[in-house]
C-alpha atoms as a PDB file:
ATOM      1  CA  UNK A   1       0.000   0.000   0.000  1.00  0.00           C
ATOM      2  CA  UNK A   2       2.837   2.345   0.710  1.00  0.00           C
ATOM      3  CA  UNK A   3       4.026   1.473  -2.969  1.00  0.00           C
ATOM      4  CA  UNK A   4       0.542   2.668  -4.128  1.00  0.00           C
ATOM      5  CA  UNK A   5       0.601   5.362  -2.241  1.00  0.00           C
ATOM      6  CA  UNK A   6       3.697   6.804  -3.368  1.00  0.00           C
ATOM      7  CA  UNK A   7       2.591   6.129  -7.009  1.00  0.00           C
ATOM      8  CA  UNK A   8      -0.206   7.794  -6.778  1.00  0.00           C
ATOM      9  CA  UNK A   9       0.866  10.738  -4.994  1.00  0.00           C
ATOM     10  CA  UNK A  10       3.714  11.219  -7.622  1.00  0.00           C
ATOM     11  CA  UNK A  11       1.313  10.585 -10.499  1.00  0.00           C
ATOM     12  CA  UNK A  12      -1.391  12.982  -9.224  1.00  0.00           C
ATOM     13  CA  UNK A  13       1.135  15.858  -8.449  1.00  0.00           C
ATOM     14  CA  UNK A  14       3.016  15.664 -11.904  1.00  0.00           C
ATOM     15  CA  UNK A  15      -0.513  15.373 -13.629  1.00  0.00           C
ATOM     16  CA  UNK A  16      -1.821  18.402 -11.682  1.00  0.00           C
ATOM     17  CA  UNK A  17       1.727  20.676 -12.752  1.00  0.00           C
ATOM     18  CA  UNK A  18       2.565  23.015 -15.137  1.00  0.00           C
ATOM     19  CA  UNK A  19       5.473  20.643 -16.050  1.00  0.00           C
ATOM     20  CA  UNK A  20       3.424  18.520 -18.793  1.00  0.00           C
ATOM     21  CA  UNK A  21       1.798  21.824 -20.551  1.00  0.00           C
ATOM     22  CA  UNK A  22       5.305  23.000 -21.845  1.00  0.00           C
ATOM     23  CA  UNK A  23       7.657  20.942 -24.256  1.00  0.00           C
ATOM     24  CA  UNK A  24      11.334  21.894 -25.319  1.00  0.00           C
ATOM     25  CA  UNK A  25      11.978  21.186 -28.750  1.00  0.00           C
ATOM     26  CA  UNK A  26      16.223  20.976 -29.510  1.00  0.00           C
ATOM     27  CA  UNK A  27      18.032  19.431 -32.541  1.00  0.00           C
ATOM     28  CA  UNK A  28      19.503  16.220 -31.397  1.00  0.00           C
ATOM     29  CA  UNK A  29      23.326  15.612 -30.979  1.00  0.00           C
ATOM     30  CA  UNK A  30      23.716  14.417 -34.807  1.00  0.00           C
ATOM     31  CA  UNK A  31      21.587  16.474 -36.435  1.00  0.00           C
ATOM     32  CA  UNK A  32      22.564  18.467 -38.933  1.00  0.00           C
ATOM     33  CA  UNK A  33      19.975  20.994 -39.666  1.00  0.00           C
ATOM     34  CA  UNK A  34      18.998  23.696 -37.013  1.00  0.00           C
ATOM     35  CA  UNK A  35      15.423  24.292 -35.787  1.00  0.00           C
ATOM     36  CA  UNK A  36      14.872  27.036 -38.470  1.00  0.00           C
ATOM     37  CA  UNK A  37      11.301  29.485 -38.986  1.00  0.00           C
ATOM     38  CA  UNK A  38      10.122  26.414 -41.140  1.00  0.00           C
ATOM     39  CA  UNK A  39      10.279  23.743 -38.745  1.00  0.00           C
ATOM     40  CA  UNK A  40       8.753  26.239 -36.201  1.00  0.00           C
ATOM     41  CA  UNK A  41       6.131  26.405 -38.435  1.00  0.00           C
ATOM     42  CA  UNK A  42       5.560  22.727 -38.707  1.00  0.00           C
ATOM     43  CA  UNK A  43       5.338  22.554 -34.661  1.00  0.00           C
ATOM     44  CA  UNK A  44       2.912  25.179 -35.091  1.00  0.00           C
ATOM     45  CA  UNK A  45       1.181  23.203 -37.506  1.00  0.00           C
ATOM     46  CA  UNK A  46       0.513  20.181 -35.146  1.00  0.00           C
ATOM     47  CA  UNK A  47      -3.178  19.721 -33.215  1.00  0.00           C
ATOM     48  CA  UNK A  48      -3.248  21.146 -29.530  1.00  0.00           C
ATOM     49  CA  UNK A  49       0.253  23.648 -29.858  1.00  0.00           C
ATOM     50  CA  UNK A  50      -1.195  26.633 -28.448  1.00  0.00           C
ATOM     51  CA  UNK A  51       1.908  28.581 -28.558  1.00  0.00           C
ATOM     52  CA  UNK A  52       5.971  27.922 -29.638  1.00  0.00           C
ATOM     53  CA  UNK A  53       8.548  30.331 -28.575  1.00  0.00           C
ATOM     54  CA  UNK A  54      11.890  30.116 -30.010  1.00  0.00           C
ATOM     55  CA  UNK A  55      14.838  30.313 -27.660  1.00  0.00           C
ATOM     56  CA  UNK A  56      18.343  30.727 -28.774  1.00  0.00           C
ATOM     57  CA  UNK A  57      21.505  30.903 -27.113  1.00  0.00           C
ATOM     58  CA  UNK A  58      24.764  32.713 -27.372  1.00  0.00           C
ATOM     59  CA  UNK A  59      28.175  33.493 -25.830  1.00  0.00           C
ATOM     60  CA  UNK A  60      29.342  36.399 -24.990  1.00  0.00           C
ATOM     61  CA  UNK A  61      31.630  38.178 -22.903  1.00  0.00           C
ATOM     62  CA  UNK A  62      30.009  41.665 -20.933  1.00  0.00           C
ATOM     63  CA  UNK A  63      32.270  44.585 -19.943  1.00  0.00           C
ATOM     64  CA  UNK A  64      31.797  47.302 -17.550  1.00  0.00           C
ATOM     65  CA  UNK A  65      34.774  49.514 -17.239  1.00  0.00           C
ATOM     66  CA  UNK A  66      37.823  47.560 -16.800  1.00  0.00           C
ATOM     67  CA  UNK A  67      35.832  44.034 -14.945  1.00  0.00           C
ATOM     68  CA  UNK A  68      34.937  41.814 -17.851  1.00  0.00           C
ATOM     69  CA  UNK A  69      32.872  38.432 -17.650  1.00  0.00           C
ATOM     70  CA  UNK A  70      31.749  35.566 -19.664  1.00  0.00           C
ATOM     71  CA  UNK A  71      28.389  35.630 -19.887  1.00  0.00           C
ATOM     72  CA  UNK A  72      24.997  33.249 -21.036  1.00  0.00           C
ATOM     73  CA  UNK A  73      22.752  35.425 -23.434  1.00  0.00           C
ATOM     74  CA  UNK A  74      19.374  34.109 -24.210  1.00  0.00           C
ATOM     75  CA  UNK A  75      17.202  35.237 -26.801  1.00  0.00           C
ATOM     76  CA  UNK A  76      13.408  34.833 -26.001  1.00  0.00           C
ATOM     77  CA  UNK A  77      10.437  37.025 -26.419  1.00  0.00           C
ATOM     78  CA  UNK A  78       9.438  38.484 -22.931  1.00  0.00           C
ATOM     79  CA  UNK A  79       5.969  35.982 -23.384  1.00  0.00           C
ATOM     80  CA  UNK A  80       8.350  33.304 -22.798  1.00  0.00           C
ATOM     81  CA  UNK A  81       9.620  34.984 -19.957  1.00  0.00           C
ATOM     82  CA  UNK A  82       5.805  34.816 -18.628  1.00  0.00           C
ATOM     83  CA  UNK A  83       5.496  31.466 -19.419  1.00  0.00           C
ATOM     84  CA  UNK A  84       8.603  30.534 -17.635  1.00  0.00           C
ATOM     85  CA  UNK A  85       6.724  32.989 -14.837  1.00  0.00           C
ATOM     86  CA  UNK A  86      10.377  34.412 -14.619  1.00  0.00           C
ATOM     87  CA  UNK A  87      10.075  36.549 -10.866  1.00  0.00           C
ATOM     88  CA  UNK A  88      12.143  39.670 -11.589  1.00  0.00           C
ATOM     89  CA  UNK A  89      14.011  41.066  -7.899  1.00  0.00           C
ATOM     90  CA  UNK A  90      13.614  44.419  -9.439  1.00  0.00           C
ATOM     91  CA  UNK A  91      12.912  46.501 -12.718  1.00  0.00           C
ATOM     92  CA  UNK A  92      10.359  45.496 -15.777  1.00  0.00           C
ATOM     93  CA  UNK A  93      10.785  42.720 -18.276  1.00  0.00           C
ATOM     94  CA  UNK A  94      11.638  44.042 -22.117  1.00  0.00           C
ATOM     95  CA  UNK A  95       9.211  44.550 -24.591  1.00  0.00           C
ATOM     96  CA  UNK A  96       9.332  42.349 -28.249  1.00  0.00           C
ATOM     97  CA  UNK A  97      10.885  45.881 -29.601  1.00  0.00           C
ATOM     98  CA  UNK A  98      13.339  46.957 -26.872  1.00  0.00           C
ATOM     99  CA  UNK A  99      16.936  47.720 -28.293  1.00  0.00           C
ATOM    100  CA  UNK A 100      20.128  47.091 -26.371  1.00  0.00           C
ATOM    101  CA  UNK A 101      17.934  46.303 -23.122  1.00  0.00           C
ATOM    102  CA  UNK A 102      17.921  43.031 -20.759  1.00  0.00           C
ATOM    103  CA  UNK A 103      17.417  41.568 -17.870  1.00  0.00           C
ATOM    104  CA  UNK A 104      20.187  39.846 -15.619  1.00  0.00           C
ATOM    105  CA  UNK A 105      20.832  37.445 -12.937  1.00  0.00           C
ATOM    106  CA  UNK A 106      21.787  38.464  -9.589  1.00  0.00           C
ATOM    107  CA  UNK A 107      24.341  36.661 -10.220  1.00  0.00           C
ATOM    108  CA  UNK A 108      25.307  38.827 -13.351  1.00  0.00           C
ATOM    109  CA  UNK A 109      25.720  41.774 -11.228  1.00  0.00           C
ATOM    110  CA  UNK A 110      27.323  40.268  -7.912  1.00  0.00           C
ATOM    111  CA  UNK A 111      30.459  39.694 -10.296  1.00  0.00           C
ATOM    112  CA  UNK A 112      30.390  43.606 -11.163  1.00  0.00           C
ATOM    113  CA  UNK A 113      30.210  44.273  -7.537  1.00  0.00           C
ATOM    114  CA  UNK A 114      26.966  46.034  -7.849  1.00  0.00           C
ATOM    115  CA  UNK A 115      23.665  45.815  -5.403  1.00  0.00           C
ATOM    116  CA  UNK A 116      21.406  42.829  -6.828  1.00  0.00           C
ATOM    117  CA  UNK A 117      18.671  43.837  -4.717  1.00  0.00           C
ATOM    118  CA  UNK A 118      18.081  46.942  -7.468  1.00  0.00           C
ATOM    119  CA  UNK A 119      17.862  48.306 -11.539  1.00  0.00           C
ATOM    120  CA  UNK A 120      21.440  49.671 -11.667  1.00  0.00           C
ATOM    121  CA  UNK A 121      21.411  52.197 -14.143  1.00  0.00           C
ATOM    122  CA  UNK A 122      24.700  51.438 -15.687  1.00  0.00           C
ATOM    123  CA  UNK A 123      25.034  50.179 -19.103  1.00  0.00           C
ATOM    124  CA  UNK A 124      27.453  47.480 -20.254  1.00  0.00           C
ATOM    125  CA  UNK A 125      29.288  47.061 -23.473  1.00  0.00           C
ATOM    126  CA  UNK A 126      28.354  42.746 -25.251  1.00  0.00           C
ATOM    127  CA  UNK A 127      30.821  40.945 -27.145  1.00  0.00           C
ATOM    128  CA  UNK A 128      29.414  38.041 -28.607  1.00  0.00           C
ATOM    129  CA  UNK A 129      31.954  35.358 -29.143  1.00  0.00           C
ATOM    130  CA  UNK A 130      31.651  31.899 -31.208  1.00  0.00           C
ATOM    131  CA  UNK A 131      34.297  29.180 -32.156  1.00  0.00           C
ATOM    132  CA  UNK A 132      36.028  29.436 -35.614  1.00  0.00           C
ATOM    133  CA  UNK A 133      37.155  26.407 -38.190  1.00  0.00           C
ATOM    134  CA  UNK A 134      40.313  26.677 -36.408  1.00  0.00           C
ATOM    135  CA  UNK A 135      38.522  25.819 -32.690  1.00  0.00           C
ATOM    136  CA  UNK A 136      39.644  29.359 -31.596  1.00  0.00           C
ATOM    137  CA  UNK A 137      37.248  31.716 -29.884  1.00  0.00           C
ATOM    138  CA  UNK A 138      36.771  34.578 -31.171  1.00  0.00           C
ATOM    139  CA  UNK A 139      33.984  37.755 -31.307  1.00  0.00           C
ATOM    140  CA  UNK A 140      31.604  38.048 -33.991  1.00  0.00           C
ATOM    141  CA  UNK A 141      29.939  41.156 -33.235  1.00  0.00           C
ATOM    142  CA  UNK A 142      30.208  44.451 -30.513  1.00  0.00           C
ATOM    143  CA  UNK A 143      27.444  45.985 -29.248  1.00  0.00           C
ATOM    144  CA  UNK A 144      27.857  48.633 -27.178  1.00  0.00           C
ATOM    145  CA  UNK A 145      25.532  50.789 -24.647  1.00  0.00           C
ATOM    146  CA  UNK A 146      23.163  47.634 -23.206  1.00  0.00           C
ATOM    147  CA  UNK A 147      20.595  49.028 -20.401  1.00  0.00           C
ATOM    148  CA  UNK A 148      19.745  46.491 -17.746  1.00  0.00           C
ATOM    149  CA  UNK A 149      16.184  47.016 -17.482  1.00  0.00           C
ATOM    150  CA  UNK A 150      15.072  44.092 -14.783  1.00  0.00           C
ATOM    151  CA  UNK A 151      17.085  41.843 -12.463  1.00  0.00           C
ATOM    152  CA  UNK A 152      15.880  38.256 -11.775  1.00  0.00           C
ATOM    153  CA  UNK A 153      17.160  36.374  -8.149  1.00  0.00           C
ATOM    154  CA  UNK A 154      19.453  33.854  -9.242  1.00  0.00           C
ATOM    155  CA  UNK A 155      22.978  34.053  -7.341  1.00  0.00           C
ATOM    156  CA  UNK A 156      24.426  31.242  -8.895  1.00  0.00           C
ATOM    157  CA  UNK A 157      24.503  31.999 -13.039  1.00  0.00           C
ATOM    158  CA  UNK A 158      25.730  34.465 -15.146  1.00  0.00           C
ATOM    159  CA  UNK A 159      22.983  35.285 -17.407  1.00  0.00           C
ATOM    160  CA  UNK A 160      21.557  37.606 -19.469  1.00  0.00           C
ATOM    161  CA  UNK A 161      18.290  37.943 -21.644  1.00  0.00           C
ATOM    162  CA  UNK A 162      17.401  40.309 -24.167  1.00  0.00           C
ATOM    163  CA  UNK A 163      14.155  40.192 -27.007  1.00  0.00           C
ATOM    164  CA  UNK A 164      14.591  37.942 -29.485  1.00  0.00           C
ATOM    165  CA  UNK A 165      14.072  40.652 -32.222  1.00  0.00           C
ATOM    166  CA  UNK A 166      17.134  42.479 -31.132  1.00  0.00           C
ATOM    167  CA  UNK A 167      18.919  38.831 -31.371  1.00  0.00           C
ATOM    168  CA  UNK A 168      17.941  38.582 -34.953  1.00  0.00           C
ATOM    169  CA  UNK A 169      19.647  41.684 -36.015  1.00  0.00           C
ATOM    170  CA  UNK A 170      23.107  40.697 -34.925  1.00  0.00           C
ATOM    171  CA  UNK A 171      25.630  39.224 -36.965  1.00  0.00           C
ATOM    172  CA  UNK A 172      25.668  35.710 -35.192  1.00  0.00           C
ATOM    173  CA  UNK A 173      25.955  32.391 -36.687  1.00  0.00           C
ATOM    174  CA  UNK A 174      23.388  29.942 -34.415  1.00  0.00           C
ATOM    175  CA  UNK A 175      25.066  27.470 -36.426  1.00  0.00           C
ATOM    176  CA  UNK A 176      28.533  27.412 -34.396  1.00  0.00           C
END
């Protein structure tokens, strides 16, 4: 009976989540085509999808002054960040057309010495960095002047998001 119990207090808690009405959807290890606007399309396409929000990732490397830090950047819209229900410490989440703005980890700003409790009003210049034919790292585009416009609690990444959109206009290769 304990057995059953246990079974059914797992099954009825996972049933009753938010964890089965989401789904990530990544290439697999030997694929060789990228989740591109058409295959988004197809997900679309399929019976019950009420919604698919594309996610990418980059490197990059954030500078304030002389302290410099690798740095996570993911690309989502900021109904994503809903979804995710993504509790910001301080500050506003972007909008779809917000330029040069994102939101950071506490984390993020605990390695610039600055208060993770609040908006800093500082802005930071992004290099985004990728890995070249020769396996070397190296940047692929500048951008200078981004505005941290919300800070979420999370002590233990480096991480920054910014509106897909703005993602789209850089000069990065998702491919590398």
């Amino acid at each position: 009976t304990m057995g059953l119990g246990l079974e059914e207090l797992t099954v009825g808690s996972i049933s009753k989540s938010d964890a089965l009405l989401t789904m990530d959807v990544n290439p697999g290890p030997n694929e060789i085509k990228p989740i591109d606007d058409s295959t988004i399309s197809t997900i679309k396409s399929f019976k019950g999808i009420v919604g698919v929000w594309p996610r990418r990732t980059l490197s990059a490397k954030a500078n304030l002054g002389e302290k410099k830090t690798d740095i996570t950047i993911i690309a989502v819209s900021p109904s994503f960040l809903q979804l995710e229900q993504t509790k910001l410490v301080s500050g506003r989440l972007y909008h779809d057309d917000d330029e040069r703005s994102m939101v950071v980890s506490s984390g993020f700003l605990k390695v610039f010495g600055l208060p993770t409790k609040s908006t800093p009003l500082v802005t930071f210049k992004v290099e985004f960095t990728g890995v070249n034919s020769a396996k070397e790292t190296v940047v692929i585009d500048t951008v200078n002047n981004f505005s941290i416009v919300g800070v979420i609690e999370d002590e233990s990444a480096v991480v920054g998001y910014l509106p897909l959109n703005y993602a789209d206009t850089l000069n990065y290769d998702y491919d590398n």
